[in-house]
PDB file of N, CA and C in Angstrom:
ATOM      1  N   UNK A   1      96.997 150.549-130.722  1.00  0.00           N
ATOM      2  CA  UNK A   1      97.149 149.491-131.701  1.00  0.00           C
ATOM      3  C   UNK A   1      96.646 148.164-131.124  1.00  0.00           C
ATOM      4  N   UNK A   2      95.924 147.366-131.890  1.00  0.00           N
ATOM      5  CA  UNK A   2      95.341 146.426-131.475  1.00  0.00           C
ATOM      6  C   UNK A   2      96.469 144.967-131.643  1.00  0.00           C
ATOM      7  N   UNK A   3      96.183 143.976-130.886  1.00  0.00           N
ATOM      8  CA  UNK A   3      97.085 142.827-131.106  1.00  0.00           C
ATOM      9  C   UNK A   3      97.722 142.542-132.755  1.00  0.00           C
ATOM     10  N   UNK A   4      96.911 142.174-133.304  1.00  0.00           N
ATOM     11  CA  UNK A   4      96.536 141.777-135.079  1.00  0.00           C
ATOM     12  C   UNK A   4      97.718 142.547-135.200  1.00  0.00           C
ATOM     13  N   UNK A   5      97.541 143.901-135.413  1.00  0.00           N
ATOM     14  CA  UNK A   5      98.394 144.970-135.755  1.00  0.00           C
ATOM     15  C   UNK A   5     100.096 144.330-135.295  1.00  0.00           C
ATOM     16  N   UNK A   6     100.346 144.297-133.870  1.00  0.00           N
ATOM     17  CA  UNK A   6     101.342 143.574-133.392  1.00  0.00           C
ATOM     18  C   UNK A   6     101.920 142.259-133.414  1.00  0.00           C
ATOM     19  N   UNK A   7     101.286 141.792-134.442  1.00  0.00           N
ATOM     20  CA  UNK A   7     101.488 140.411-135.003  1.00  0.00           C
ATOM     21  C   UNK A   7     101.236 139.366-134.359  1.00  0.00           C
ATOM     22  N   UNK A   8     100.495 139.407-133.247  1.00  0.00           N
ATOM     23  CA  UNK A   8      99.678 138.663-132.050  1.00  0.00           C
ATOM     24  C   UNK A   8      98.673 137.631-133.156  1.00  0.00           C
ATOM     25  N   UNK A   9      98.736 136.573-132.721  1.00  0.00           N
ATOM     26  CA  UNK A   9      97.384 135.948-133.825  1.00  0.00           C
ATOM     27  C   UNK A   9      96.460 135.836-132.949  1.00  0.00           C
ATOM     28  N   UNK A  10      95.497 135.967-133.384  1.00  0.00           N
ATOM     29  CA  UNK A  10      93.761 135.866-132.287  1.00  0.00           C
ATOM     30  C   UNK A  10      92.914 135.476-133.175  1.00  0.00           C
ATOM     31  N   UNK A  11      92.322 134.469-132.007  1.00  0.00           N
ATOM     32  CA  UNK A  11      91.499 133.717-132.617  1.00  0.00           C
ATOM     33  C   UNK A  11      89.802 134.878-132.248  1.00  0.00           C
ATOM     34  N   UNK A  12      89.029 135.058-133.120  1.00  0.00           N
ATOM     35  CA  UNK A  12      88.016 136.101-133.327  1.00  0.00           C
ATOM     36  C   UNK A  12      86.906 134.843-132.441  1.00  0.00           C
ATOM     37  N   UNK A  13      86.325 134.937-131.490  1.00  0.00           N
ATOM     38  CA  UNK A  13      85.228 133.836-130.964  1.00  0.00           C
ATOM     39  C   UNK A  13      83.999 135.153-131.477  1.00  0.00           C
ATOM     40  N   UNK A  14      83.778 135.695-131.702  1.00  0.00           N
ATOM     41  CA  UNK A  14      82.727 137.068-131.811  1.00  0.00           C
ATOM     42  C   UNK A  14      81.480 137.051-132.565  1.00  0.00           C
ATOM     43  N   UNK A  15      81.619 136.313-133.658  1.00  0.00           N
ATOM     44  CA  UNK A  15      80.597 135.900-134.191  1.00  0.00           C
ATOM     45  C   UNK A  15      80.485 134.801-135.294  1.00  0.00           C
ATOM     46  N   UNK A  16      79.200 134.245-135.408  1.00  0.00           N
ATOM     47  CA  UNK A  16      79.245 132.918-136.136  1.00  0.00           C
ATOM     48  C   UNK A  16      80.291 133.336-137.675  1.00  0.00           C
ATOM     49  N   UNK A  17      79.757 132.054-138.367  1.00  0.00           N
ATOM     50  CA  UNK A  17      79.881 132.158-139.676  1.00  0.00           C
ATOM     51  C   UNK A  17      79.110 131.273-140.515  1.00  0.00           C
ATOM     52  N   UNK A  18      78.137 132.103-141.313  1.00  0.00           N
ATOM     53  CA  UNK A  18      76.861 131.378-141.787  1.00  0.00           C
ATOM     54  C   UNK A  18      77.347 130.902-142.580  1.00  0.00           C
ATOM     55  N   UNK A  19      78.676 131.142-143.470  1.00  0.00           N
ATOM     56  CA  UNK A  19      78.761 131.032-144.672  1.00  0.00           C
ATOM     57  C   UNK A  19      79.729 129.377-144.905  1.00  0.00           C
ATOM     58  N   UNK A  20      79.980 129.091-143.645  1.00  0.00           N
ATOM     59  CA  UNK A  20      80.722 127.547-142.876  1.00  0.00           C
ATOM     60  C   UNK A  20      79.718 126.785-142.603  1.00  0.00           C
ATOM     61  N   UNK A  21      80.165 125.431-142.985  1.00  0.00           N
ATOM     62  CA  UNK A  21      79.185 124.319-142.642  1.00  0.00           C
ATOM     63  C   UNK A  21      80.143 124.390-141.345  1.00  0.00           C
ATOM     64  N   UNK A  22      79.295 123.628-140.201  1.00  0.00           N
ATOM     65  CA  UNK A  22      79.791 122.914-138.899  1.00  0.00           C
ATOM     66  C   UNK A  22      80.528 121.060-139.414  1.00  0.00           C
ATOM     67  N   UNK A  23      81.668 121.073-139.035  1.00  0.00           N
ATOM     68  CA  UNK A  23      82.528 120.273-139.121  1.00  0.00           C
ATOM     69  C   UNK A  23      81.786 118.912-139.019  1.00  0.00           C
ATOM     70  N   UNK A  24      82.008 117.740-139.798  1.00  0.00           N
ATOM     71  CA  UNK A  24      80.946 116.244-139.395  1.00  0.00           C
ATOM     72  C   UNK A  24      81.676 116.062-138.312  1.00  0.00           C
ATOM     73  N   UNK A  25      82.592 115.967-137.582  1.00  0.00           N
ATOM     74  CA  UNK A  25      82.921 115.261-136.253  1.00  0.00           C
ATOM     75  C   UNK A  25      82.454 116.115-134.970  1.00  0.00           C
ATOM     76  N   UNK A  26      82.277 117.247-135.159  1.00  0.00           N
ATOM     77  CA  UNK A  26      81.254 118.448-134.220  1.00  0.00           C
ATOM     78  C   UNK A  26      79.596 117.994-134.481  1.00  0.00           C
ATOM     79  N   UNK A  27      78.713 117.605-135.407  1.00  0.00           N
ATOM     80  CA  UNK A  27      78.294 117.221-135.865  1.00  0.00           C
ATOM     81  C   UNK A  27      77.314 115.908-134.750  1.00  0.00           C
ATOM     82  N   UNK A  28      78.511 114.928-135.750  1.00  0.00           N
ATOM     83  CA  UNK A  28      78.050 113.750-134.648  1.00  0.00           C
ATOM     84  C   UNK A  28      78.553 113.925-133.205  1.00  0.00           C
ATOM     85  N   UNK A  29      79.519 114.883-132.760  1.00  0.00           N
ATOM     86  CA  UNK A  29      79.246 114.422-131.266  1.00  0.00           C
ATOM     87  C   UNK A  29      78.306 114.942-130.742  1.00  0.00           C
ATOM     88  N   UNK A  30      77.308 116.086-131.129  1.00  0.00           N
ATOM     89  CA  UNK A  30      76.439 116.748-130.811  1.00  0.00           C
ATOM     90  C   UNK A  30      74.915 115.629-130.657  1.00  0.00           C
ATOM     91  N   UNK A  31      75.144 114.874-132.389  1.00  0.00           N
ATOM     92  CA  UNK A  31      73.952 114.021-131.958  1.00  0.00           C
ATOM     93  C   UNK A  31      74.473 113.043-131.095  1.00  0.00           C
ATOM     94  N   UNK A  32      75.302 112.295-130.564  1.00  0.00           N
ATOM     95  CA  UNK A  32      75.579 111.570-129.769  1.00  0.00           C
ATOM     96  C   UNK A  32      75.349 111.842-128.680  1.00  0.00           C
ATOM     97  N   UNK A  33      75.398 113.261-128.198  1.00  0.00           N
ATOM     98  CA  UNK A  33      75.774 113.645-126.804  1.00  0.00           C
ATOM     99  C   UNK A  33      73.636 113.886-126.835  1.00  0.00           C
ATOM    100  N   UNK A  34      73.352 114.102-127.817  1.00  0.00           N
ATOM    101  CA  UNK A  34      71.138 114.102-127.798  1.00  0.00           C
ATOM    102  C   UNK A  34      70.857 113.220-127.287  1.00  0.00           C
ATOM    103  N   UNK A  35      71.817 112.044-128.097  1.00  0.00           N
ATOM    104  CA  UNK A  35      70.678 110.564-127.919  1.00  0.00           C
ATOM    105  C   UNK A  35      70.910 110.117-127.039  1.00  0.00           C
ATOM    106  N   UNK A  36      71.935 110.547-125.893  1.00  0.00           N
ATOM    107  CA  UNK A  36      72.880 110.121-124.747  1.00  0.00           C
ATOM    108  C   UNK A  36      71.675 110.636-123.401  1.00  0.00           C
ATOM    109  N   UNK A  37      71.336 111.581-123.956  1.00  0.00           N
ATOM    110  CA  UNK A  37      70.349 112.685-122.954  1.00  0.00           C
ATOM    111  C   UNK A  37      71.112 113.556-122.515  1.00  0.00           C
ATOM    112  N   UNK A  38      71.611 114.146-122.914  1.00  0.00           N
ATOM    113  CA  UNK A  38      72.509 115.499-122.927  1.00  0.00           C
ATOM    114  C   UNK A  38      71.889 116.279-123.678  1.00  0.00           C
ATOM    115  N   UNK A  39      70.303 116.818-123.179  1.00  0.00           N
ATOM    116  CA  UNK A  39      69.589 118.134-123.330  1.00  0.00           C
ATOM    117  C   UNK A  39      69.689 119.046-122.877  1.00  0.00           C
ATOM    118  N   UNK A  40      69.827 119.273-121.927  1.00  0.00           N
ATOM    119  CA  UNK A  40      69.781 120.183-120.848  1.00  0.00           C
ATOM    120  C   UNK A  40      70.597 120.936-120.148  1.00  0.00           C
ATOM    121  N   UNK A  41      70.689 122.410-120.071  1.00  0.00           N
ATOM    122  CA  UNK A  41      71.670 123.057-119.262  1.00  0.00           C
ATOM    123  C   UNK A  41      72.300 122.316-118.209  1.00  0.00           C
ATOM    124  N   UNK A  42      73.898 122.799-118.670  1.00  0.00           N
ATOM    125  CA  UNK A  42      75.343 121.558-117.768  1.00  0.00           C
ATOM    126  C   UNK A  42      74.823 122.285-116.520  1.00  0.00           C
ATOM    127  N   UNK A  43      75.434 121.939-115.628  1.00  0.00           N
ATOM    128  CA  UNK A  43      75.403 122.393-114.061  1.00  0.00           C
ATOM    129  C   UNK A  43      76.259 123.838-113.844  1.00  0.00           C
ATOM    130  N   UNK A  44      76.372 124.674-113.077  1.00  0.00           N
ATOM    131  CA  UNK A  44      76.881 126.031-112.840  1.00  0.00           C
ATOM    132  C   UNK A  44      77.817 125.512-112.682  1.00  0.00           C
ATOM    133  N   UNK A  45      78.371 124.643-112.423  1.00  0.00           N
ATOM    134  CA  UNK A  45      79.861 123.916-111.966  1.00  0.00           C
ATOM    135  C   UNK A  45      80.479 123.478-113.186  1.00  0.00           C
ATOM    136  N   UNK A  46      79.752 123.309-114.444  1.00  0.00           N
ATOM    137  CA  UNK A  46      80.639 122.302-115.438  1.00  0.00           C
ATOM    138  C   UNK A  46      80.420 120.940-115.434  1.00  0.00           C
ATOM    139  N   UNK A  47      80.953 120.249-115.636  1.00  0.00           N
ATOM    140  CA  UNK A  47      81.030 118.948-115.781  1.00  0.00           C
ATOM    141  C   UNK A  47      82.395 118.251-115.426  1.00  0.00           C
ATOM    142  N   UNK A  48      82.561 117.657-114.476  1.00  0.00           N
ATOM    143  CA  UNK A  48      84.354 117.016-114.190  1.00  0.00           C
ATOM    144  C   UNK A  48      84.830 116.891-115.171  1.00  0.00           C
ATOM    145  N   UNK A  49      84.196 116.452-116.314  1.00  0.00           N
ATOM    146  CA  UNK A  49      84.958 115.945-117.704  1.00  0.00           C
ATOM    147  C   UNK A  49      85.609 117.039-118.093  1.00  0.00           C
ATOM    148  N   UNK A  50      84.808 117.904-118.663  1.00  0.00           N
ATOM    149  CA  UNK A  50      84.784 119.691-118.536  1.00  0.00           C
ATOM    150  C   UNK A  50      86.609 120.081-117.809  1.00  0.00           C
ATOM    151  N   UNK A  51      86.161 120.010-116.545  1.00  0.00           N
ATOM    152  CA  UNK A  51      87.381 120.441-116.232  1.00  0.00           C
ATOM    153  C   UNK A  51      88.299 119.626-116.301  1.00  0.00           C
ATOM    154  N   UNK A  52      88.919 118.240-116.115  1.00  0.00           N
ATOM    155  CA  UNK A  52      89.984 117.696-116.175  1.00  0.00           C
ATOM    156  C   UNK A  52      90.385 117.918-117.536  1.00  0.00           C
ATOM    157  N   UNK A  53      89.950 118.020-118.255  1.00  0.00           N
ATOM    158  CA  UNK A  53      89.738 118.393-120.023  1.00  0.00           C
ATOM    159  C   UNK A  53      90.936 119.720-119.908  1.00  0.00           C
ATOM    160  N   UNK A  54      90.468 120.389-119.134  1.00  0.00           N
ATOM    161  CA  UNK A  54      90.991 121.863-119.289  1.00  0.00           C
ATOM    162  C   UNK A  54      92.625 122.187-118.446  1.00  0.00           C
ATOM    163  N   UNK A  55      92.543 120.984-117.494  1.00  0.00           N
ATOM    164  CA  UNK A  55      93.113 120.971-116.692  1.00  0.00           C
ATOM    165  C   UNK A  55      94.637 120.127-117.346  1.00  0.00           C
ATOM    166  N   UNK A  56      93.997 119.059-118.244  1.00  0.00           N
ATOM    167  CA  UNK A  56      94.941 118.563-119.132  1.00  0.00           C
ATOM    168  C   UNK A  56      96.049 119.370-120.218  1.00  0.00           C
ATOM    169  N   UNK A  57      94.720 120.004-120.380  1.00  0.00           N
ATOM    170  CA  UNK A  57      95.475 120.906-121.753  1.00  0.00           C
ATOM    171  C   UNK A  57      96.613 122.223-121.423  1.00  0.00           C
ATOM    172  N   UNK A  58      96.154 122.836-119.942  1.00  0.00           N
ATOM    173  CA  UNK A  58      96.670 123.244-119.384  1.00  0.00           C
ATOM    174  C   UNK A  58      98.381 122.736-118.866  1.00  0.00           C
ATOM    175  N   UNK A  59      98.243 121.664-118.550  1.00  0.00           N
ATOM    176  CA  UNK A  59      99.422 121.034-118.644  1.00  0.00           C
ATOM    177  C   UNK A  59     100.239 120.189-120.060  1.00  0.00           C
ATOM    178  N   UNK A  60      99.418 120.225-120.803  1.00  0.00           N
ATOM    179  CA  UNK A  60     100.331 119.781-122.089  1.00  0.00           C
ATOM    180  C   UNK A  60     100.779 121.109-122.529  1.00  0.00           C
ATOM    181  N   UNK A  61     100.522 122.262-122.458  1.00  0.00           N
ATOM    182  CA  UNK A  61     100.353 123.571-123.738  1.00  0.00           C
ATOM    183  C   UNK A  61     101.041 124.620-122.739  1.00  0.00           C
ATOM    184  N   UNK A  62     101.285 124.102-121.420  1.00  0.00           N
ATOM    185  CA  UNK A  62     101.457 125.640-120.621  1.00  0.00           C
ATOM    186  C   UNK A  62     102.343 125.209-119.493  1.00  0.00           C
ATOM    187  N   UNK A  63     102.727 123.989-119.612  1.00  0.00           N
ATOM    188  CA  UNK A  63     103.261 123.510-118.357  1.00  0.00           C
ATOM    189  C   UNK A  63     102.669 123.141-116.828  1.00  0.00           C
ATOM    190  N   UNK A  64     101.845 123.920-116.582  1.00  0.00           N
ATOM    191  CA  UNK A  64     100.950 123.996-115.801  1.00  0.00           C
ATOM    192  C   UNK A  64     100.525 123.377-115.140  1.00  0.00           C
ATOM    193  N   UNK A  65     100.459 122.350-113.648  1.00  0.00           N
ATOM    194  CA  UNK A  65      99.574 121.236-112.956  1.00  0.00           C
ATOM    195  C   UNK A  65      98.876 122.174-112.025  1.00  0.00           C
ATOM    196  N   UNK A  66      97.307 121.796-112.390  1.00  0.00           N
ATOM    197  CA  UNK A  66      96.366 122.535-111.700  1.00  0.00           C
ATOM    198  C   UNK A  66      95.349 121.694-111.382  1.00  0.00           C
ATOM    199  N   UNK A  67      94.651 121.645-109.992  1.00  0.00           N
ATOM    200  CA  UNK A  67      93.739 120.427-109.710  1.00  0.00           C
ATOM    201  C   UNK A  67      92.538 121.088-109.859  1.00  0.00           C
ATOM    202  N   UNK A  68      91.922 120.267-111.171  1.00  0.00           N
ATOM    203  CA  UNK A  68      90.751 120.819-111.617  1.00  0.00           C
ATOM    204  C   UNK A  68      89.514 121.155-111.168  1.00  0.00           C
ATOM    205  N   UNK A  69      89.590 120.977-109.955  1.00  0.00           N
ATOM    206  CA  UNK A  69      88.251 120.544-108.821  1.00  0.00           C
ATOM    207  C   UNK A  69      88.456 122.297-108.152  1.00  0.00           C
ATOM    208  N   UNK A  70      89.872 122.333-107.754  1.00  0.00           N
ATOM    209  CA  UNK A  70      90.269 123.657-107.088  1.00  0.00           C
ATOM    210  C   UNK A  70      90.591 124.925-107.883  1.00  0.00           C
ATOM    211  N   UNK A  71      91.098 124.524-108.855  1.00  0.00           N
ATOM    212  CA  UNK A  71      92.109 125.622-109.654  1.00  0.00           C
ATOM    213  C   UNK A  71      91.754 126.154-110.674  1.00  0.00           C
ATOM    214  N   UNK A  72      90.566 125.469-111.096  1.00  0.00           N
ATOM    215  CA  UNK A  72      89.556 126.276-113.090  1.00  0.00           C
ATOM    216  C   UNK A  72      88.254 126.675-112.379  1.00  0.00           C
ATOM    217  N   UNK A  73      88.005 127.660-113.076  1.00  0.00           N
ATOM    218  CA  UNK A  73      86.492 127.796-112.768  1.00  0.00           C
ATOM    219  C   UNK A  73      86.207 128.443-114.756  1.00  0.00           C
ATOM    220  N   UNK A  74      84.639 127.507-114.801  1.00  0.00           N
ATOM    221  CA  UNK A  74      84.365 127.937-116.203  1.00  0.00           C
ATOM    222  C   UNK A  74      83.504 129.301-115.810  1.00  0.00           C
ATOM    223  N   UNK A  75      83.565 130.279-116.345  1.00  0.00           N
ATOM    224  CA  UNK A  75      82.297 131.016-116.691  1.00  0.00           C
ATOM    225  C   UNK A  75      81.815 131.250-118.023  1.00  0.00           C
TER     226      UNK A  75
END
């Protein structure tokens, strides 16, 4: 039996949805982050922002203090 089944909610990341516009505030940060020069593949590392980001949420949502430099790795 799969989660769903067990009343688990999951979020599906698996495939788009053509049939959804992309949100205006996804939107403009995308052109913001163009005109900024944010073309180009992030670094294999992420971006500090990236992780303290993660590292935050981690501690609001999970309790969690983790030093983002040591303790996340994105893949």
């Amino acid at each position: 039996m799969g989660p769903r089944r067990n009343g688990i909610e999951v979020i599906d990341l698996s495939a788009g949805r053509s049939a959804e516009h992309t949100p205006g505030f996804i939107r403009e940060a995308a052109s913001r982050a163009m005109d900024d020069g944010m073309t180009h593949q992030t670094p294999s590392r992420v971006t500090a922002e990236f992780l303290t980001s993660c590292a935050q949420r981690l501690k609001r949502e999970n309790g969690l203090a983790v030093d983002p430099e040591t303790q996340i790795l994105a893949t």
